[in-house]
N, C-alpha and C. Protein backbone atom coordinates (compact mmCIF):
# COMPACT_ATOMS: atom_id res chain seq x y z
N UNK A 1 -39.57 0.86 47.68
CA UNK A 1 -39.58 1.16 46.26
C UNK A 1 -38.30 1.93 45.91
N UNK A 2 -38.03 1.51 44.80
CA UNK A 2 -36.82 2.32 44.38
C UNK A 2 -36.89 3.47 43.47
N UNK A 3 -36.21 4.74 43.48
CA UNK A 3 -36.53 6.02 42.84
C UNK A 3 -35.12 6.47 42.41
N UNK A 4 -35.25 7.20 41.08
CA UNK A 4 -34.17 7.51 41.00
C UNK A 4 -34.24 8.82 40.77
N UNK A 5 -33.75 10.26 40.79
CA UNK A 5 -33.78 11.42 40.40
C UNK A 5 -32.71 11.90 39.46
N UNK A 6 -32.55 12.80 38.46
CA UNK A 6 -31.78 12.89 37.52
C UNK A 6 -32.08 14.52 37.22
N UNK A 7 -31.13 15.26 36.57
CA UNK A 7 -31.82 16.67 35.97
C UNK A 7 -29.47 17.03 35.20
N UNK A 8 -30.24 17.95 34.11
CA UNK A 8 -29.24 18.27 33.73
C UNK A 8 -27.63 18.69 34.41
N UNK A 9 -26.82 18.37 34.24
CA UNK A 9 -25.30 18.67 35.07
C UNK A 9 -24.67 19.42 33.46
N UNK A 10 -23.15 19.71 34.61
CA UNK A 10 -22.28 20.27 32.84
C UNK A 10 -21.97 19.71 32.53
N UNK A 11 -21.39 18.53 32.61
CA UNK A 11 -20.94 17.87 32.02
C UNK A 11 -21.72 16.34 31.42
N UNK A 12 -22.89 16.55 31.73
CA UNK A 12 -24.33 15.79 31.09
C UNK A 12 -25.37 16.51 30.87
N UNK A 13 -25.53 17.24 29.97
CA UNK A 13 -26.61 18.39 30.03
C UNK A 13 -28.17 17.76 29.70
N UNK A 14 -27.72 16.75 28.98
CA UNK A 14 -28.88 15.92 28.93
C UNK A 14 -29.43 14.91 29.87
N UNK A 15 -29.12 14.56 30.72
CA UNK A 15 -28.44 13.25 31.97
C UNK A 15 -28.83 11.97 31.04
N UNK A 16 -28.13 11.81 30.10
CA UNK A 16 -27.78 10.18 29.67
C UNK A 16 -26.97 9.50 30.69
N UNK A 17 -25.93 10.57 31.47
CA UNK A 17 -25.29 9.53 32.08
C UNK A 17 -25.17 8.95 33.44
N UNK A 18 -26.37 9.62 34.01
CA UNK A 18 -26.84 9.26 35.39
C UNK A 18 -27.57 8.18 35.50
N UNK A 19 -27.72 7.45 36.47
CA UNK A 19 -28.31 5.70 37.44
C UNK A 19 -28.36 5.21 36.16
N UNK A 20 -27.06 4.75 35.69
CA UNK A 20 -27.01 3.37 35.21
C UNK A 20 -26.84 2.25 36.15
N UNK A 21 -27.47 1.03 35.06
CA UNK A 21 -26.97 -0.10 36.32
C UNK A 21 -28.07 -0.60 37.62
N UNK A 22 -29.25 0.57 37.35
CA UNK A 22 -29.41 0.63 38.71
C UNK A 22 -30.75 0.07 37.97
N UNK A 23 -31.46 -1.47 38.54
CA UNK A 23 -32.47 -1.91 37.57
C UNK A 23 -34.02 -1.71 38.63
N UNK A 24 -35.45 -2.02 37.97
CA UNK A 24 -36.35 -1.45 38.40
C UNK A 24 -36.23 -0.12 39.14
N UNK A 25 -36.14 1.20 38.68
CA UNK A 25 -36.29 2.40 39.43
C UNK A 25 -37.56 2.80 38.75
N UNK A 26 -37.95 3.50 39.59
CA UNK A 26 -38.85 4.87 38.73
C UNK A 26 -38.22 6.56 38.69
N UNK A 27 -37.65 6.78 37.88
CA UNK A 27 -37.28 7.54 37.57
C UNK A 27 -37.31 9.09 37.07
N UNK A 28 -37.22 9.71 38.31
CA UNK A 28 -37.95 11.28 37.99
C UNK A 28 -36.57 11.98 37.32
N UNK A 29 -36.63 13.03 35.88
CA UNK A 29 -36.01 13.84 35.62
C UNK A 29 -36.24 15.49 34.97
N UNK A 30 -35.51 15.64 35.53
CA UNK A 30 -35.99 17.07 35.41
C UNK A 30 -35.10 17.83 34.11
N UNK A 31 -36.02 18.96 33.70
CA UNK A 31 -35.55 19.08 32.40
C UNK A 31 -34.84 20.32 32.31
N UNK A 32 -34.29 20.88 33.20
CA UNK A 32 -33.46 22.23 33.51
C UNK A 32 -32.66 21.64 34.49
N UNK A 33 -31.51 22.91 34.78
CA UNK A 33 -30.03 22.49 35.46
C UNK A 33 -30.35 23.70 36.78
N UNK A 34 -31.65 24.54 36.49
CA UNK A 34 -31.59 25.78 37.46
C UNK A 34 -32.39 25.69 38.81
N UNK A 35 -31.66 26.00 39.78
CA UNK A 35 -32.28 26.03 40.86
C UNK A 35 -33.82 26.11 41.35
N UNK A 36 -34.59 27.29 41.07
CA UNK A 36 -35.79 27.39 40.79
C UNK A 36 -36.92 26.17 40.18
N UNK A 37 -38.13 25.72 40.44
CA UNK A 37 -39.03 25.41 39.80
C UNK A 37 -38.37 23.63 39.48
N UNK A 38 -38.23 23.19 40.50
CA UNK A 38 -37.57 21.63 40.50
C UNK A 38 -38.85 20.93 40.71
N UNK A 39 -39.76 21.01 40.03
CA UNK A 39 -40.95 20.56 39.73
C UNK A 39 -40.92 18.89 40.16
N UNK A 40 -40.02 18.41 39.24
CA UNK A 40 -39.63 16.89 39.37
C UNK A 40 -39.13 16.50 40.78
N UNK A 41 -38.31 17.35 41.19
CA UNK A 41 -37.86 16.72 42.79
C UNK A 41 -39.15 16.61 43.45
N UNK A 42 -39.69 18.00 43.52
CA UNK A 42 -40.64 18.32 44.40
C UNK A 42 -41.58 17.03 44.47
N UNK A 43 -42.37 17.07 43.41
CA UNK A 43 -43.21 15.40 43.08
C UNK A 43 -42.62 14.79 44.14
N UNK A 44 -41.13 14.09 43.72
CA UNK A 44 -40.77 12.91 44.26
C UNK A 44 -40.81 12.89 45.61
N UNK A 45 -40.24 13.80 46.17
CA UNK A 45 -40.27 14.45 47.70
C UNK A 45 -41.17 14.45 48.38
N UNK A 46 -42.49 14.14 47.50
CA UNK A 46 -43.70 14.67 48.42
C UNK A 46 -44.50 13.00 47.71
N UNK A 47 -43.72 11.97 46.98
CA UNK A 47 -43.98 10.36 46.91
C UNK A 47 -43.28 9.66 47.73
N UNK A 48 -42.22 10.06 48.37
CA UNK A 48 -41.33 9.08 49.02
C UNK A 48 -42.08 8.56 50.60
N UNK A 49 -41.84 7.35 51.31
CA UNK A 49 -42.54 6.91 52.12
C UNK A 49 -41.22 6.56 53.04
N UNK A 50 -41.77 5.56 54.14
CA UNK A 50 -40.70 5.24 54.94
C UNK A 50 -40.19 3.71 54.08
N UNK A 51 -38.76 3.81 54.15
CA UNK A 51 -38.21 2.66 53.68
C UNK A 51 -37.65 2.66 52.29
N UNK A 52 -38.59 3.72 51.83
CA UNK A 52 -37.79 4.17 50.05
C UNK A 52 -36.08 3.88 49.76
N UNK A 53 -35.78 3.95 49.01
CA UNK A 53 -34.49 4.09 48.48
C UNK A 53 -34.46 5.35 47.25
N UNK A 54 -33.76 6.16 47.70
CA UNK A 54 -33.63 7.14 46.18
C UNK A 54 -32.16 7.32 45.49
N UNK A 55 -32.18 7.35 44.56
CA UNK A 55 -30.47 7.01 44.21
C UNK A 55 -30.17 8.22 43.32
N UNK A 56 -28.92 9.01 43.33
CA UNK A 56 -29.42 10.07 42.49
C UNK A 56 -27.19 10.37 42.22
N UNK A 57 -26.92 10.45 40.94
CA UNK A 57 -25.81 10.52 40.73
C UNK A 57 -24.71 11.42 41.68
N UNK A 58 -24.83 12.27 42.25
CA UNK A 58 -23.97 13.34 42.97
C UNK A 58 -24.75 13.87 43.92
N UNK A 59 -24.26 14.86 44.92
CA UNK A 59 -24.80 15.64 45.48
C UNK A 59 -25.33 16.51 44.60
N UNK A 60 -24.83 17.31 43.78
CA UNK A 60 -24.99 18.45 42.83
C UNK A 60 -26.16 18.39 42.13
N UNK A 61 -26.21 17.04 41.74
CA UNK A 61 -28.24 16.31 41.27
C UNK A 61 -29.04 16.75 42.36
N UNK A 62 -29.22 16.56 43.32
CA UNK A 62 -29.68 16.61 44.63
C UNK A 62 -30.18 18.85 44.75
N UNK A 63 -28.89 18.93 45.13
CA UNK A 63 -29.64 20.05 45.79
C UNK A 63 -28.50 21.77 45.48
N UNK A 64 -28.76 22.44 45.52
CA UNK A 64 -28.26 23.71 44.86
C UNK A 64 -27.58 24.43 45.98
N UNK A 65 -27.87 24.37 46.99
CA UNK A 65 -26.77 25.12 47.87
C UNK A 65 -26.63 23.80 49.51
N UNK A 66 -25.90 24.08 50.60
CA UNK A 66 -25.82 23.48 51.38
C UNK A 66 -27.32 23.38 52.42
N UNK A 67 -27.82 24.73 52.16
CA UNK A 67 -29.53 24.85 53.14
C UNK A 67 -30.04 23.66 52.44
N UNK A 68 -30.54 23.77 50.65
CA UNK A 68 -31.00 22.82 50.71
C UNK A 68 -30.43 21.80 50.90
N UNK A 69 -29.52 21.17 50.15
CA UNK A 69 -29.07 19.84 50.89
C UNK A 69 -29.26 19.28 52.50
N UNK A 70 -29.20 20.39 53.28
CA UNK A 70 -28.98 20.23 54.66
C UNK A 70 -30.71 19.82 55.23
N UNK A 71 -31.73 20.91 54.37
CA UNK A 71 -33.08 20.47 54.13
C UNK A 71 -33.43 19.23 53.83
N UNK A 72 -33.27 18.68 52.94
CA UNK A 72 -33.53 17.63 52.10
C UNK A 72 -33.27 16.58 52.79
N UNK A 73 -32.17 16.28 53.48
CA UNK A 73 -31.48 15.61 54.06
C UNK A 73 -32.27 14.94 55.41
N UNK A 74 -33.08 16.61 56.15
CA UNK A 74 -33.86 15.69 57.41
C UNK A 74 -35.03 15.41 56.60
N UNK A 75 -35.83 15.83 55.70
CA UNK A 75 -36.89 15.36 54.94
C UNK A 75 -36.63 14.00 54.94
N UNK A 76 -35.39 13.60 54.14
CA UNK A 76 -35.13 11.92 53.96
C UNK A 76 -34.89 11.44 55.11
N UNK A 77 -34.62 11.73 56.24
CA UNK A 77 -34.07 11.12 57.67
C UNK A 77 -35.72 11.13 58.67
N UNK A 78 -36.18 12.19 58.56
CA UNK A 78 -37.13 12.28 58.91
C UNK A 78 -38.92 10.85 58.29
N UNK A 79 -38.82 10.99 56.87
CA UNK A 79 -39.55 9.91 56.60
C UNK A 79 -39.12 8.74 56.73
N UNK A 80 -37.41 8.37 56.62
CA UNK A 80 -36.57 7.12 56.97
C UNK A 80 -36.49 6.59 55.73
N UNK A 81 -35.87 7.40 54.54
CA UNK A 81 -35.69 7.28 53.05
C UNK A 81 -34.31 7.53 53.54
N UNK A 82 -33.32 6.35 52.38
CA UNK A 82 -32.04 6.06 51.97
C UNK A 82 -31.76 6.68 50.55
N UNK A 83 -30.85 7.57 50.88
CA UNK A 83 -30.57 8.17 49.46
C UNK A 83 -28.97 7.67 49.47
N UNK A 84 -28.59 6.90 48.23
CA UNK A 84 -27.36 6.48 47.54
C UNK A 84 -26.81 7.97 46.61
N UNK A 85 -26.14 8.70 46.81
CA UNK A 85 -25.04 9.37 46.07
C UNK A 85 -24.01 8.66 45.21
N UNK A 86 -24.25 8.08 44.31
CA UNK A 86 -23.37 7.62 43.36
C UNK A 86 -21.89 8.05 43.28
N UNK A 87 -21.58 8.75 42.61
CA UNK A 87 -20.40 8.88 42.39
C UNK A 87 -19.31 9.53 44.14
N UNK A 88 -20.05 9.87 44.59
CA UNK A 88 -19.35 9.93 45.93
C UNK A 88 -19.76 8.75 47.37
N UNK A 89 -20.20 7.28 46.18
CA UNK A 89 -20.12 6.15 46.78
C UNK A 89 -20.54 6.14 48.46
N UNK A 90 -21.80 6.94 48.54
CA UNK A 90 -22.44 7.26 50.23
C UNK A 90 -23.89 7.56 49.97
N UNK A 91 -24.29 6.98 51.77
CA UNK A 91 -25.67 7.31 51.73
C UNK A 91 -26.07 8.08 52.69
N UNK A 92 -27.09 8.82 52.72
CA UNK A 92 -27.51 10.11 53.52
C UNK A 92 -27.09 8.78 55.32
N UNK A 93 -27.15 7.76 55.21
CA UNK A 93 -27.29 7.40 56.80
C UNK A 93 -25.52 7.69 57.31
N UNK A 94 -24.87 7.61 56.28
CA UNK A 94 -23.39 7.58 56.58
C UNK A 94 -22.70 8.46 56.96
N UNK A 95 -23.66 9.83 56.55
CA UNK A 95 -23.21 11.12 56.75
C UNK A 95 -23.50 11.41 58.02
N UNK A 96 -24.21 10.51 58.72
CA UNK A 96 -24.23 11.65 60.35
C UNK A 96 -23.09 10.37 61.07
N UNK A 97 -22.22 9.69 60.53
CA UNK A 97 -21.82 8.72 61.22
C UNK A 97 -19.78 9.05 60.75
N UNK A 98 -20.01 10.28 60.32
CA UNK A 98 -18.59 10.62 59.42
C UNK A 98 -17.99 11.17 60.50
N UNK A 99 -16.34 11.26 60.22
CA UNK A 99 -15.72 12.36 61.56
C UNK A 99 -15.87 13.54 60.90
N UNK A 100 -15.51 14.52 61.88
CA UNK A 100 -15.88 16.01 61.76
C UNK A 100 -14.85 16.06 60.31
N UNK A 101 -13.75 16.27 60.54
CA UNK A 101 -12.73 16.12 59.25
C UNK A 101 -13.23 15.65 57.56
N UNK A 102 -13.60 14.19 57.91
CA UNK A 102 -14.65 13.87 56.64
C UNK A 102 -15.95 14.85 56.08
N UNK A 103 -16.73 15.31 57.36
CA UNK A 103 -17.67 16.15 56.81
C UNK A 103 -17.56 17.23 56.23
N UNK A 104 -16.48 17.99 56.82
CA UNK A 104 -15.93 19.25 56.54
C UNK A 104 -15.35 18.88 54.91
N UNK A 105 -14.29 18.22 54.45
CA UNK A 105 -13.94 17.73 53.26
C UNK A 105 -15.20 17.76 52.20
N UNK A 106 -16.74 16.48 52.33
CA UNK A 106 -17.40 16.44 51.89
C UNK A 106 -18.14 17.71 51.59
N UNK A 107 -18.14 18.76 52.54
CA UNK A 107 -19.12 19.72 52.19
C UNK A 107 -18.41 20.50 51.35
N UNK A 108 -17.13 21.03 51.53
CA UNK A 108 -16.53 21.98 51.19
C UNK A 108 -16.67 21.57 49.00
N UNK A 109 -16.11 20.30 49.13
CA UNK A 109 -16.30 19.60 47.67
C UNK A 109 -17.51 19.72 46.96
N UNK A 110 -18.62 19.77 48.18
CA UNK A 110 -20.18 20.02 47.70
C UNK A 110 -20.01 21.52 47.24
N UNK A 111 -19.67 22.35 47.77
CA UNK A 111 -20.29 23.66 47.92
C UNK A 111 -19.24 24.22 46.67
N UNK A 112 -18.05 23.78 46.41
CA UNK A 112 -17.47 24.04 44.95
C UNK A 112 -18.29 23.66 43.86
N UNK A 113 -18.34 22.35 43.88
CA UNK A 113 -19.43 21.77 43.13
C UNK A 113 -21.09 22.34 42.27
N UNK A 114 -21.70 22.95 43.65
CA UNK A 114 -22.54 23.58 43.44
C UNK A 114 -22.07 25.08 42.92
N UNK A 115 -21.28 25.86 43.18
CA UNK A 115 -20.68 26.92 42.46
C UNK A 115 -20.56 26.64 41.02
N UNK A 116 -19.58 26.00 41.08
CA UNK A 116 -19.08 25.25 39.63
C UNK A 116 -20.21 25.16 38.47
N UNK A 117 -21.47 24.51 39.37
CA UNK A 117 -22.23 23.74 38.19
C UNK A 117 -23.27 25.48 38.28
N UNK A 118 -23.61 26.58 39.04
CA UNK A 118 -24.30 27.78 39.00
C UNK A 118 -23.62 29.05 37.69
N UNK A 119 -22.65 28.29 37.79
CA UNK A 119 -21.35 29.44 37.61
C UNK A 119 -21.50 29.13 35.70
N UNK A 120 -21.55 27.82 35.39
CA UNK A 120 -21.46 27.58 34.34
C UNK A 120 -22.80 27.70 33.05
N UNK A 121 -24.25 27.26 34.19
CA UNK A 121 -25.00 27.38 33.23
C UNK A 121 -25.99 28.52 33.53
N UNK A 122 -24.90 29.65 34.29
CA UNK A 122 -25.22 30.61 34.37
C UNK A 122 -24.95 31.65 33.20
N UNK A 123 -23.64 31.51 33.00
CA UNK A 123 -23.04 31.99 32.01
C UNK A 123 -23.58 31.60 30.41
N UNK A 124 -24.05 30.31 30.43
CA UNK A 124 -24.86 29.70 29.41
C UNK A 124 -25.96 30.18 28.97
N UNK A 125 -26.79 30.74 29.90
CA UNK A 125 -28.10 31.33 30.00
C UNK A 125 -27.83 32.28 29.23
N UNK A 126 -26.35 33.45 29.61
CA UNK A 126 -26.24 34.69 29.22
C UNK A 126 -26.28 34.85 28.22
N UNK A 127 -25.13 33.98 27.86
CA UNK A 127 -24.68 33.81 26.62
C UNK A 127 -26.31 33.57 25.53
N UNK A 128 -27.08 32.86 26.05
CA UNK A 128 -28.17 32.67 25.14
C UNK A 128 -29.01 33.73 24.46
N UNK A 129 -28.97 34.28 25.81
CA UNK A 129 -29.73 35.81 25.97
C UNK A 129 -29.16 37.19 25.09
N UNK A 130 -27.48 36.90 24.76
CA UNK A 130 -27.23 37.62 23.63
C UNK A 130 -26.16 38.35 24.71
N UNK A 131 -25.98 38.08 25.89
CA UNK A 131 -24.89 38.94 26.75
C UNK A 131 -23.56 38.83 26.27
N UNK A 132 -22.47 39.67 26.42
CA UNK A 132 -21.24 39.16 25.97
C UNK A 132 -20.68 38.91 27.55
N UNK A 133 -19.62 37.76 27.40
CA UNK A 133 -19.57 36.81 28.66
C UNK A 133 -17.62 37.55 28.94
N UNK A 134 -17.31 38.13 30.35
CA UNK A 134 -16.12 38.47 30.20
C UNK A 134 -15.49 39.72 30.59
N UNK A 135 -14.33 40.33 30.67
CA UNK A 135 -13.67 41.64 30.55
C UNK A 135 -14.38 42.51 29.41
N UNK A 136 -14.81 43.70 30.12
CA UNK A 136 -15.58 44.31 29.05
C UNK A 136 -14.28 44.83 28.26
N UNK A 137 -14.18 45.26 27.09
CA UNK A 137 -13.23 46.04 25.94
C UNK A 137 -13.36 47.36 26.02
N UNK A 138 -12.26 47.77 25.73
CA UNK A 138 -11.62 49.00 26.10
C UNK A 138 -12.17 49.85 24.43
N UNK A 139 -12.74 50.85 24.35
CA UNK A 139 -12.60 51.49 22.73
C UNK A 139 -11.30 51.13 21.99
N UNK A 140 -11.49 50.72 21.00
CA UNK A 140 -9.94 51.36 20.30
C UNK A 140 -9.83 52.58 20.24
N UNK A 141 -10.57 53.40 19.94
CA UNK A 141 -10.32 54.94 20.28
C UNK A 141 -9.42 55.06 21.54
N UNK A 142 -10.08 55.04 21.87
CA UNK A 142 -9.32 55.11 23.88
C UNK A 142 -8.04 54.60 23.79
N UNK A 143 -7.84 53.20 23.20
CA UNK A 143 -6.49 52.69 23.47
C UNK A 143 -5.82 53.49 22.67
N UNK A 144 -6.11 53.72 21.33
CA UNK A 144 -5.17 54.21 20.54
C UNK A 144 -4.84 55.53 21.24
N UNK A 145 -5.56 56.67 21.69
CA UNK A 145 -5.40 57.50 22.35
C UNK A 145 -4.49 57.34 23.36
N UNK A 146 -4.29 56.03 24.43
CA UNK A 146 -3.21 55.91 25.68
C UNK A 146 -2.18 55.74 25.20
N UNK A 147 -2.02 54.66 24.23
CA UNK A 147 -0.75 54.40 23.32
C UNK A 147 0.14 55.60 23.17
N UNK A 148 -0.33 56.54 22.15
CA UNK A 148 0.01 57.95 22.04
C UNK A 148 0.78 58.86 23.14
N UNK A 149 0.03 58.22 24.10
CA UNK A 149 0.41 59.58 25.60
C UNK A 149 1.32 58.93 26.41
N UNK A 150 0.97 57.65 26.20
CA UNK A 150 1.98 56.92 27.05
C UNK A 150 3.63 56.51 26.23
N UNK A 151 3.46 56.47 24.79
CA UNK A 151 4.53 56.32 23.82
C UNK A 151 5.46 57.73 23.77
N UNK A 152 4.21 59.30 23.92
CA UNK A 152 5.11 60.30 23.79
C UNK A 152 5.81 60.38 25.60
N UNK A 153 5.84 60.15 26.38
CA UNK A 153 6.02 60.07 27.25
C UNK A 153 5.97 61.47 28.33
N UNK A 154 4.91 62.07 27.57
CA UNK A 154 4.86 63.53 28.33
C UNK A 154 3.66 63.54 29.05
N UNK A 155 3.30 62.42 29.40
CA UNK A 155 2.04 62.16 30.32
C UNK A 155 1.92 61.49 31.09
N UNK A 156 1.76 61.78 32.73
CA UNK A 156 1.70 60.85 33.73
C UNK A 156 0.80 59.77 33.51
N UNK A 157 0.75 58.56 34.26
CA UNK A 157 -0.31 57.14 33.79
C UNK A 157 -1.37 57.85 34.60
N UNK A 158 -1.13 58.63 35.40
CA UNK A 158 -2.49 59.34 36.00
C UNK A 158 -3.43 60.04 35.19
N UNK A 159 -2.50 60.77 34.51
CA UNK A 159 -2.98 61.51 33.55
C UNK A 159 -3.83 60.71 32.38
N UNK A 160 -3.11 60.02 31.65
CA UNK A 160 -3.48 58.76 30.62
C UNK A 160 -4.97 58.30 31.30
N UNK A 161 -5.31 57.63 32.58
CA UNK A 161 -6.43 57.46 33.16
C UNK A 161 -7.47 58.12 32.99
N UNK A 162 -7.08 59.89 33.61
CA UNK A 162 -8.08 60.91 33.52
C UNK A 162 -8.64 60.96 32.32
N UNK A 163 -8.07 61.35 31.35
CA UNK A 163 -8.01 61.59 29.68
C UNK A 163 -8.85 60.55 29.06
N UNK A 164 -8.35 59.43 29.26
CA UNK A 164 -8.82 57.58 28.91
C UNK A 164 -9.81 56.86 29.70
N UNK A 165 -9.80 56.97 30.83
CA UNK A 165 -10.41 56.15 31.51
C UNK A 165 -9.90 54.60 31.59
N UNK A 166 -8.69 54.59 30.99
CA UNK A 166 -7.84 53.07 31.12
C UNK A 166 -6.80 53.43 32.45
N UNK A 167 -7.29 52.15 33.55
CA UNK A 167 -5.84 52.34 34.25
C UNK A 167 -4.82 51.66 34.04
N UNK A 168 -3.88 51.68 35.12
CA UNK A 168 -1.94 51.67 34.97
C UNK A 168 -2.28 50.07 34.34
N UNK A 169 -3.26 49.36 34.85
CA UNK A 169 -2.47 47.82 34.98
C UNK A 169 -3.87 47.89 33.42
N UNK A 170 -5.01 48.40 33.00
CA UNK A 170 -4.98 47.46 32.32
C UNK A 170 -4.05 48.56 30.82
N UNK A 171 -4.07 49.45 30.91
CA UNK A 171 -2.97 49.97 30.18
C UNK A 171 -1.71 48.89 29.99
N UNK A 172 -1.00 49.01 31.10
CA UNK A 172 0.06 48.04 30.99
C UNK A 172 -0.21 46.64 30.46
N UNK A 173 -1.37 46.11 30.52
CA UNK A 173 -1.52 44.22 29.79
C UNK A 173 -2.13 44.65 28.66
N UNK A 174 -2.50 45.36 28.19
CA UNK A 174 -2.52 45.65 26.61
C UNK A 174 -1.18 46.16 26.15
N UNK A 175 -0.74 46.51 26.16
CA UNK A 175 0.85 47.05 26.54
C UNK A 175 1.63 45.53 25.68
N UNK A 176 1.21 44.56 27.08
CA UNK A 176 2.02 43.50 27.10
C UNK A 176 1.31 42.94 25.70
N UNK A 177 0.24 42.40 25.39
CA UNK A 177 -0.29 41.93 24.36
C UNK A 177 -0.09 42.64 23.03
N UNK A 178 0.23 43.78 23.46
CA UNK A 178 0.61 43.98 22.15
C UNK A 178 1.97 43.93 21.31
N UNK A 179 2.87 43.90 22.70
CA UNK A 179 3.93 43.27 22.59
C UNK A 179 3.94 41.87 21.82
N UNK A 180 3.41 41.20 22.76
CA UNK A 180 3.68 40.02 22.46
C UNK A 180 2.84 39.41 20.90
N UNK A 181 2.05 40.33 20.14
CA UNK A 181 1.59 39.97 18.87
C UNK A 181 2.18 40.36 17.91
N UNK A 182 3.57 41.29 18.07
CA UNK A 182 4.00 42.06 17.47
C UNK A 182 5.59 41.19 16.98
């Protein structure tokens, strides 16, 4: 039987654009991008038989860090399920048949990947939640205050610190920005 798995990416937050092409599947998708509570895999994981086929756009669809992947992986080897990785054109049987060099490449690409895609709708979350995302800001009080001490020039940048609580460097790139708006 053929299966396909799907769940939000960044750059498909909806997965419109995962297993096209790919005709009779049954198709599990999941409706979050977050690690936790993969409700939908889980199902499928615990439907798959010997001989299955599961097809699933990327590694990054698949699994959230290298344990799981590395998990998942004897699960499918273990029942004798073929999983197709789409866009990195491979199947779980190919991977124990790679040179060391290839694997090392593949994982390393995985494990950015999975950063990449944590990193982003992590920040998404925050952002939802009302967090501000970034270099926290300096008072203008404060700056205007370093400006002053550092313009009259009767104050060490040590000093400016103590007083401010701004140090040399980010003193100095406000410095520069303000240069450069000026």
């Amino acid at each position: 039987m053929k299966y396909g798995y799907k769940r939000p990416l960044v750059n498909d937050e909806e997965s419109k654009f995962q297993l096209h092409d790919i005709p009779n599947m049954e198709v599990y998708t999941e409706q979050h991008p977050h690690m936790k509570k993969r409700h939908e895999l889980d199902t499928l994981v615990m439907k798959l038989t010997k001989g299955d086929q599961l097809y699933v756009q990327n590694f990054v669809v698949l699994a959230d860090s290298l344990t799981q992947f590395q998990d998942l992986l004897r699960v499918f080897e273990r029942d004798e399920v073929t999983v197709t990785f789409i866009d990195e054109d491979i199947k779980n049987s190919d991977i124990l048949t790679m040179k060391l060099i290839e694997l090392i490449e593949l994982l390393t690409d995985l494990q950015t990947k999975i950063k990449r895609h944590q990193s982003i709708f992590g920040v998404r979350e925050a952002q939802k939640q009302g967090k501000v995302i970034g270099r926290p800001k300096k008072s203008d009080d404060n700056l205007n205050r370093a400006f002053i001490m550092y313009d009259s020039k009767e104050y060490t940048l040590q000093q400016i610190k103590d007083e401010t609580g701004i140090s040399k460097s980010t003193l100095y790139r406000y410095l520069d920005q303000f240069k450069h708006e000026s």
